[in-house]
PDB file of N, CA and C in Angstrom:
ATOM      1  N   UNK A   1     -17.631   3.197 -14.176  1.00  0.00           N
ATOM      2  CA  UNK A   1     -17.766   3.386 -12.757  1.00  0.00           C
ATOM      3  C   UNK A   1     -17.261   2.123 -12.080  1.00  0.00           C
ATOM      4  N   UNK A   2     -16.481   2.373 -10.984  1.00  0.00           N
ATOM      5  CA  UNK A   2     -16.067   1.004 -10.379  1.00  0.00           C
ATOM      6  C   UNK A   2     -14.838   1.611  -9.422  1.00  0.00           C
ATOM      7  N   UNK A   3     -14.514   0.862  -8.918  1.00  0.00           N
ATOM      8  CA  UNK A   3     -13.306   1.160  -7.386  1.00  0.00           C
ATOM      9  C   UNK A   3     -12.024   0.780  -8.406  1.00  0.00           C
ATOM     10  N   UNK A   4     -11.540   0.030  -9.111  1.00  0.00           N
ATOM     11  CA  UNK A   4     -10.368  -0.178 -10.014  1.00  0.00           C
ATOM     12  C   UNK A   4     -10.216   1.605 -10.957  1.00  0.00           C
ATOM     13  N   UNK A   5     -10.030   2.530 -10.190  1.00  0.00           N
ATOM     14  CA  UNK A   5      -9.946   3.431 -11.443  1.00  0.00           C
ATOM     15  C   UNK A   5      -8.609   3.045 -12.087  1.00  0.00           C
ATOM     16  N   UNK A   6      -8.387   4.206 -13.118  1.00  0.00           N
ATOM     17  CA  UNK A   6      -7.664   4.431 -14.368  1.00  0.00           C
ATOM     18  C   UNK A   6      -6.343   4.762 -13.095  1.00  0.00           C
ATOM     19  N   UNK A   7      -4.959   4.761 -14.081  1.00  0.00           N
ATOM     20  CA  UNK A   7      -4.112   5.456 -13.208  1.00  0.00           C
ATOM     21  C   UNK A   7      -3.807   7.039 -13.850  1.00  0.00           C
ATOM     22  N   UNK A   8      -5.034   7.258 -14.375  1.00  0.00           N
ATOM     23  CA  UNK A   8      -4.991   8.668 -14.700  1.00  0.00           C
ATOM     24  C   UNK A   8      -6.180   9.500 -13.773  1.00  0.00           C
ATOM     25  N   UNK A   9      -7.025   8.711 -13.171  1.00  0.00           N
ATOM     26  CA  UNK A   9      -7.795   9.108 -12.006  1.00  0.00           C
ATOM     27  C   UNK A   9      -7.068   9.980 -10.831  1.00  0.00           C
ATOM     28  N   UNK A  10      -5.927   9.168 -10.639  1.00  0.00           N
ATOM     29  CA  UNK A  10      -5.458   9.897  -8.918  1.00  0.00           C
ATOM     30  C   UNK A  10      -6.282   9.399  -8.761  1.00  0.00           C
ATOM     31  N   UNK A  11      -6.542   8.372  -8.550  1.00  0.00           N
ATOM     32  CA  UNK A  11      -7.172   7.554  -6.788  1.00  0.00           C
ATOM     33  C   UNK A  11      -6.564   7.797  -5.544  1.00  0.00           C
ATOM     34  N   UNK A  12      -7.102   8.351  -5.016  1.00  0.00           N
ATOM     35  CA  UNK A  12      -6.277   8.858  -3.203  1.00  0.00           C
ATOM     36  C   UNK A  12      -6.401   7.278  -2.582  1.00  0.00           C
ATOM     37  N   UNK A  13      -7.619   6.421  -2.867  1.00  0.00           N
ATOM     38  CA  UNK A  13      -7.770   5.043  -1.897  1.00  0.00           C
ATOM     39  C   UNK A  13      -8.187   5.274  -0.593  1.00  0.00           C
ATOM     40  N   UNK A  14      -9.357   6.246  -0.516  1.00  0.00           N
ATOM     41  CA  UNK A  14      -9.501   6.405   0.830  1.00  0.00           C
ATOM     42  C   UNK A  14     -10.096   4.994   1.417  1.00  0.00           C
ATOM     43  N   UNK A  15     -11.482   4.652   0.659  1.00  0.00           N
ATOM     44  CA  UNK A  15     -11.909   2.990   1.232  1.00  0.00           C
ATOM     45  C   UNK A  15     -12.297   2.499   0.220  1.00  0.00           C
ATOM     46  N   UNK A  16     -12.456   1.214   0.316  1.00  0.00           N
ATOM     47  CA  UNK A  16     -12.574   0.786  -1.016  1.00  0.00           C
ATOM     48  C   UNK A  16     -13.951   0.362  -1.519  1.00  0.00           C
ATOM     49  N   UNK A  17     -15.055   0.947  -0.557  1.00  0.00           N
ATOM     50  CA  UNK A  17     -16.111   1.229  -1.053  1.00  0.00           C
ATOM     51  C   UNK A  17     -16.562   2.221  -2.091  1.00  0.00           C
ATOM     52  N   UNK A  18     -16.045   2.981  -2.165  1.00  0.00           N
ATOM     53  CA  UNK A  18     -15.498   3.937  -2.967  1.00  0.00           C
ATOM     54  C   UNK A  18     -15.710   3.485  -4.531  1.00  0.00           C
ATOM     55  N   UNK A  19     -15.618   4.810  -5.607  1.00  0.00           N
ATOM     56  CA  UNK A  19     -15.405   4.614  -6.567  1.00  0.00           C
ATOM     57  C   UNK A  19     -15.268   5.432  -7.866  1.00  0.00           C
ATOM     58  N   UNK A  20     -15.145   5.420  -9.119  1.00  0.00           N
ATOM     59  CA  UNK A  20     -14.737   6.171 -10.332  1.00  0.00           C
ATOM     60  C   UNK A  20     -16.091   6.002 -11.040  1.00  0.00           C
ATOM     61  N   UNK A  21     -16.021   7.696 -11.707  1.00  0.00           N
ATOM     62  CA  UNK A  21     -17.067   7.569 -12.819  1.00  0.00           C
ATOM     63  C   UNK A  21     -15.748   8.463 -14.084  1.00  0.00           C
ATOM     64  N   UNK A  22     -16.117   7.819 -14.901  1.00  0.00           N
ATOM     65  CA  UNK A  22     -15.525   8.467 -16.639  1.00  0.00           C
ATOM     66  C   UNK A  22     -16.249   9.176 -17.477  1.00  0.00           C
ATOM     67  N   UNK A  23     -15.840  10.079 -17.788  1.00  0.00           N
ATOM     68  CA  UNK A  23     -16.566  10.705 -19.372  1.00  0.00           C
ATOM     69  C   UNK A  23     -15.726  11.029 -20.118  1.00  0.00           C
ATOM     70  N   UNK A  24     -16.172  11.818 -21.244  1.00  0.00           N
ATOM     71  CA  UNK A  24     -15.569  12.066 -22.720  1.00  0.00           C
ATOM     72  C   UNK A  24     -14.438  13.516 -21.597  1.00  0.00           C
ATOM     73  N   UNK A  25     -14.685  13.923 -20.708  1.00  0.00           N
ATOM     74  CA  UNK A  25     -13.679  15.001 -20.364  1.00  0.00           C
ATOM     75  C   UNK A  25     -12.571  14.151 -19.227  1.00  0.00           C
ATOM     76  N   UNK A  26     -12.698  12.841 -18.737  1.00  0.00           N
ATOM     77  CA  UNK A  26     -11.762  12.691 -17.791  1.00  0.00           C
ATOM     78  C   UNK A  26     -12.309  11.313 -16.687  1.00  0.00           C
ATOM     79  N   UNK A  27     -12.201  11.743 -15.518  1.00  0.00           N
ATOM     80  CA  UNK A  27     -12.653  10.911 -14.224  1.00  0.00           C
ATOM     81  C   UNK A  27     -12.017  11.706 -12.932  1.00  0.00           C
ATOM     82  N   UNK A  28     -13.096  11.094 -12.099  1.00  0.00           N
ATOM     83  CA  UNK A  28     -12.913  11.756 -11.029  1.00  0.00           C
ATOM     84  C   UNK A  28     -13.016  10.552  -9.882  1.00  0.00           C
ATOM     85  N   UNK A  29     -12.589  10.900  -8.917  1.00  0.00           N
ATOM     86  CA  UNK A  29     -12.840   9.693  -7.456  1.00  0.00           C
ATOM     87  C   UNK A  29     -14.130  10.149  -6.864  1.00  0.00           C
ATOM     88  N   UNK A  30     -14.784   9.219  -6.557  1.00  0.00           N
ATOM     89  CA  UNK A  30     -16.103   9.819  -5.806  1.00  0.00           C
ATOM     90  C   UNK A  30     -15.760   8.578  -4.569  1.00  0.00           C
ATOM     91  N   UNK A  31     -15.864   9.699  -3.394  1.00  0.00           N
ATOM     92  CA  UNK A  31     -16.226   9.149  -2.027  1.00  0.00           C
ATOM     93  C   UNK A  31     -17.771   8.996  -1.553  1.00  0.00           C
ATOM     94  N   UNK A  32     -18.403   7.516  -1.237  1.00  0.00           N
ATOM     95  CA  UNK A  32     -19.921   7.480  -1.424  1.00  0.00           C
ATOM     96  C   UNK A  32     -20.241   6.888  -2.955  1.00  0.00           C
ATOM     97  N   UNK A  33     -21.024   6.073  -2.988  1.00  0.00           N
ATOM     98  CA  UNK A  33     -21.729   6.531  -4.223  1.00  0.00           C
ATOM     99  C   UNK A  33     -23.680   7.215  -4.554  1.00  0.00           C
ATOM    100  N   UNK A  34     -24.032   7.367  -3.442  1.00  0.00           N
ATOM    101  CA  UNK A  34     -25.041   8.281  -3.951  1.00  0.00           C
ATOM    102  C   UNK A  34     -26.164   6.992  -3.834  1.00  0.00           C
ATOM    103  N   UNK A  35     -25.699   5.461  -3.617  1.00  0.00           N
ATOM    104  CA  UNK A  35     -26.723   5.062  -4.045  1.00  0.00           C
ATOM    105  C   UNK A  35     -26.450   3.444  -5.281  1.00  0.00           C
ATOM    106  N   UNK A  36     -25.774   3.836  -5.816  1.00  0.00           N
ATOM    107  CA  UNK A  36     -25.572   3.498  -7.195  1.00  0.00           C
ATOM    108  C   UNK A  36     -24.466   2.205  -7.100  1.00  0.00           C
ATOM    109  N   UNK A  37     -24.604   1.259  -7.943  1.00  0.00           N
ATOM    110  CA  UNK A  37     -24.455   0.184  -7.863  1.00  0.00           C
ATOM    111  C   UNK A  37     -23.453  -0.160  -9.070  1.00  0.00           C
ATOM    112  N   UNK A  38     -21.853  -0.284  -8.903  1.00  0.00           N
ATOM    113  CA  UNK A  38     -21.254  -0.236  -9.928  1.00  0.00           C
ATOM    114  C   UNK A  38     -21.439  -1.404 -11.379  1.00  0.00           C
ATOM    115  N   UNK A  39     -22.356  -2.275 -10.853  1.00  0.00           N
ATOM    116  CA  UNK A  39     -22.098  -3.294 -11.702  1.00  0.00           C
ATOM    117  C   UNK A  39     -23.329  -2.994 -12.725  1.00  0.00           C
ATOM    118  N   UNK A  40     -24.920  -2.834 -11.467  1.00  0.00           N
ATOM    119  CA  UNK A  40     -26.161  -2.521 -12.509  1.00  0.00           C
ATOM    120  C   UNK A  40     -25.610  -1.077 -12.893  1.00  0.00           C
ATOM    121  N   UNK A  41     -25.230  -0.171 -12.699  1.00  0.00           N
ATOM    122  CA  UNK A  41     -25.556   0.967 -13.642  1.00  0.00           C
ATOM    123  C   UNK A  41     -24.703   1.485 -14.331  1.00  0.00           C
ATOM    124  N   UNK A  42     -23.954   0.871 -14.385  1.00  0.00           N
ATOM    125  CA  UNK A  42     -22.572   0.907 -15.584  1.00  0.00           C
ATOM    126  C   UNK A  42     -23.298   1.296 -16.639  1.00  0.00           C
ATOM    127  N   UNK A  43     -22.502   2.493 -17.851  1.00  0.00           N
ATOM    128  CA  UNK A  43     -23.113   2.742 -18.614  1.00  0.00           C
ATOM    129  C   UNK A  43     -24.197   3.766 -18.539  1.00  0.00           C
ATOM    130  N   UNK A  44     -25.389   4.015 -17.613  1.00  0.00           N
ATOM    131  CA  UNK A  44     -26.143   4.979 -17.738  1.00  0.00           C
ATOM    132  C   UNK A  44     -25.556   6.784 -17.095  1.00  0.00           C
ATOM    133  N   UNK A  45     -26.358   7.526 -17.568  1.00  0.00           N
ATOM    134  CA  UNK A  45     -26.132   8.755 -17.093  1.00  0.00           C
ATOM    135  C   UNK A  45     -26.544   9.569 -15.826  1.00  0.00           C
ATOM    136  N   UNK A  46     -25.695   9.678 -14.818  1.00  0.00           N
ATOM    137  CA  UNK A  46     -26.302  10.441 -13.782  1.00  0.00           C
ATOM    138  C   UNK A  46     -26.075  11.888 -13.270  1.00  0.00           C
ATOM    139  N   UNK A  47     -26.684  12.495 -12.896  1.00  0.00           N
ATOM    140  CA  UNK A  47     -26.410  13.968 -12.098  1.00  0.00           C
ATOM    141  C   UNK A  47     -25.881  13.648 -10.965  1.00  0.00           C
ATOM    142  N   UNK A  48     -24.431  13.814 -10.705  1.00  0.00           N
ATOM    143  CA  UNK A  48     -23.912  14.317  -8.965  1.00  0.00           C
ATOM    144  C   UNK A  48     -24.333  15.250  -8.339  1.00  0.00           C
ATOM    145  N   UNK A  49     -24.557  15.222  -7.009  1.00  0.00           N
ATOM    146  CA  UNK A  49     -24.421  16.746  -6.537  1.00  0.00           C
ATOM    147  C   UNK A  49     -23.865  16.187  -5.124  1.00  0.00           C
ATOM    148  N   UNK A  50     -22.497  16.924  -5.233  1.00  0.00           N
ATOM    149  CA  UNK A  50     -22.174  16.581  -3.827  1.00  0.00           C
ATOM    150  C   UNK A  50     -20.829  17.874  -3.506  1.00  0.00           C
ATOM    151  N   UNK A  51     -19.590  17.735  -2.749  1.00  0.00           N
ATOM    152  CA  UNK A  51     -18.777  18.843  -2.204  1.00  0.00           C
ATOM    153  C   UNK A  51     -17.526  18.051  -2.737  1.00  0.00           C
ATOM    154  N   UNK A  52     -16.666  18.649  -3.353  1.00  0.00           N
ATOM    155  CA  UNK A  52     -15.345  18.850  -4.139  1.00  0.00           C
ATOM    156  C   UNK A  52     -14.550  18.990  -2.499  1.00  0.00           C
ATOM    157  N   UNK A  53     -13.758  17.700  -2.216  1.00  0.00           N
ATOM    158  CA  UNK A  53     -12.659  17.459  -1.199  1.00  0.00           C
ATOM    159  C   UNK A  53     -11.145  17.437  -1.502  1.00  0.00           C
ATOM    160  N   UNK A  54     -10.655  17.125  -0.749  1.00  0.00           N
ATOM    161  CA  UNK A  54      -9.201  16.927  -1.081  1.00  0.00           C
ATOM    162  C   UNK A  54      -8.530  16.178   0.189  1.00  0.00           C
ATOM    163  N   UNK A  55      -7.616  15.359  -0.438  1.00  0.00           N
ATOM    164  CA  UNK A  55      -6.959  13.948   0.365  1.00  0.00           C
ATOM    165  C   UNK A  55      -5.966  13.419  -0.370  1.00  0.00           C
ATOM    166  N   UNK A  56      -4.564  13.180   0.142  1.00  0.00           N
ATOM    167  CA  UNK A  56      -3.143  13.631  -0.279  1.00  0.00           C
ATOM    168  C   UNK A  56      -2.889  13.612  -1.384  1.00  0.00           C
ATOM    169  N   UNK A  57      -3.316  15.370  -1.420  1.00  0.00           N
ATOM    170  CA  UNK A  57      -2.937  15.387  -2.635  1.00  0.00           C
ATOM    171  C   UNK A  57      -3.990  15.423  -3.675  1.00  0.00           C
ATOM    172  N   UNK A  58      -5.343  15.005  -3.691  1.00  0.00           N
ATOM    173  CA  UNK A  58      -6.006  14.552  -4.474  1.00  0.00           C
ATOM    174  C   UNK A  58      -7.127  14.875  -4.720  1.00  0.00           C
ATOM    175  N   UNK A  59      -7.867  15.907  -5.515  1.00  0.00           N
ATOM    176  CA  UNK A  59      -9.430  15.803  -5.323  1.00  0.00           C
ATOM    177  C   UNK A  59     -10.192  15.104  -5.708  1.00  0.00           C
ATOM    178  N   UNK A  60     -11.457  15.290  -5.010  1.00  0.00           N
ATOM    179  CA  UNK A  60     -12.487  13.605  -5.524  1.00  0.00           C
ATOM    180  C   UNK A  60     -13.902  14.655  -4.855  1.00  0.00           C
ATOM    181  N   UNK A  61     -14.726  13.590  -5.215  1.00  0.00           N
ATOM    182  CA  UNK A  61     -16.327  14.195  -4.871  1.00  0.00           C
ATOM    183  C   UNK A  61     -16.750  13.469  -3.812  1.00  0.00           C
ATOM    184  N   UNK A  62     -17.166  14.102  -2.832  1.00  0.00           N
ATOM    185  CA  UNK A  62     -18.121  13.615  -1.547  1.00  0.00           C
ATOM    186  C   UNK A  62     -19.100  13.423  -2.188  1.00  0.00           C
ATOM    187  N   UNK A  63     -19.867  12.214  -2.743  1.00  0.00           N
ATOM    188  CA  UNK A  63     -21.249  12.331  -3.247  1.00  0.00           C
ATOM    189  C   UNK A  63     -22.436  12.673  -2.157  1.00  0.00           C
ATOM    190  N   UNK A  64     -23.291  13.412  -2.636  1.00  0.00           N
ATOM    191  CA  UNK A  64     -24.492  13.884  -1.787  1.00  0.00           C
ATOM    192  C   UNK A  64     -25.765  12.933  -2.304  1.00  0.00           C
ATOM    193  N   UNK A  65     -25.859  13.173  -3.203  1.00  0.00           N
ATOM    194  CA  UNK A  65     -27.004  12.519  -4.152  1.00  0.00           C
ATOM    195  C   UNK A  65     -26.364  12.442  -5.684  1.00  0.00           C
ATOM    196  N   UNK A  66     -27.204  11.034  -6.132  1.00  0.00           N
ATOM    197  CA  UNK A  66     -26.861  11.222  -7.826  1.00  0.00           C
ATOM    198  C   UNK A  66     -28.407  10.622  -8.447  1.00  0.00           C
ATOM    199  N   UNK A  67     -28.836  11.505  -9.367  1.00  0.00           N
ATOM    200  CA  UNK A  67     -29.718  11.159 -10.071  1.00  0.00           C
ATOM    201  C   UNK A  67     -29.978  10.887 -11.645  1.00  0.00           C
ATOM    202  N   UNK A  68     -30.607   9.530 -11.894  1.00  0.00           N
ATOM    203  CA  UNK A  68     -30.238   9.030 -13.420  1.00  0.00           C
ATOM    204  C   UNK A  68     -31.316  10.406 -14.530  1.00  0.00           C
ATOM    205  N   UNK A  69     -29.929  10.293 -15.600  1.00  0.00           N
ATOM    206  CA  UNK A  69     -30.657  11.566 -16.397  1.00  0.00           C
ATOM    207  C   UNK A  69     -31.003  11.183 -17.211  1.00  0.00           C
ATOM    208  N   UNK A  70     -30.709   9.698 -17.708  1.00  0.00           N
ATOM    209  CA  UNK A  70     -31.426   8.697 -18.487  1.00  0.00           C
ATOM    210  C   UNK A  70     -31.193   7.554 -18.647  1.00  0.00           C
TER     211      UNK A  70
END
């Protein structure tokens, strides 16, 4: 997780508050983070729930809420 994504992300760059989460299927851009603090929670697991956007070109997650699943 962090604002430097992959250049396999598609980062659109909307602000650079912003940021990337990774898993074993990929990454996605999340606009918001829910909360979450790229440096402490690096590494743990959370639930998103937020609305699937699009920005040139690019989809990413409006985060709504994210909650740790462990």
């Amino acid at each position: 997780m962090g604002w430097n994504c992959s250049a396999e992300c598609n980062n659109p760059g909307i602000t650079r508050s912003d940021s990337c989460i990774v898993d074993s299927t990929g990454c996605i851009y999340l606009r918001g983070t829910g909360g979450l603090n790229p440096l402490i929670d690096r590494g743990k697991e959370f639930l998103f729930k937020g609305v699937v956007k699009k920005f040139n070109n690019t989809c990413y997650l409006k985060v709504v809420k994210a909650d740790e699943i462990r």
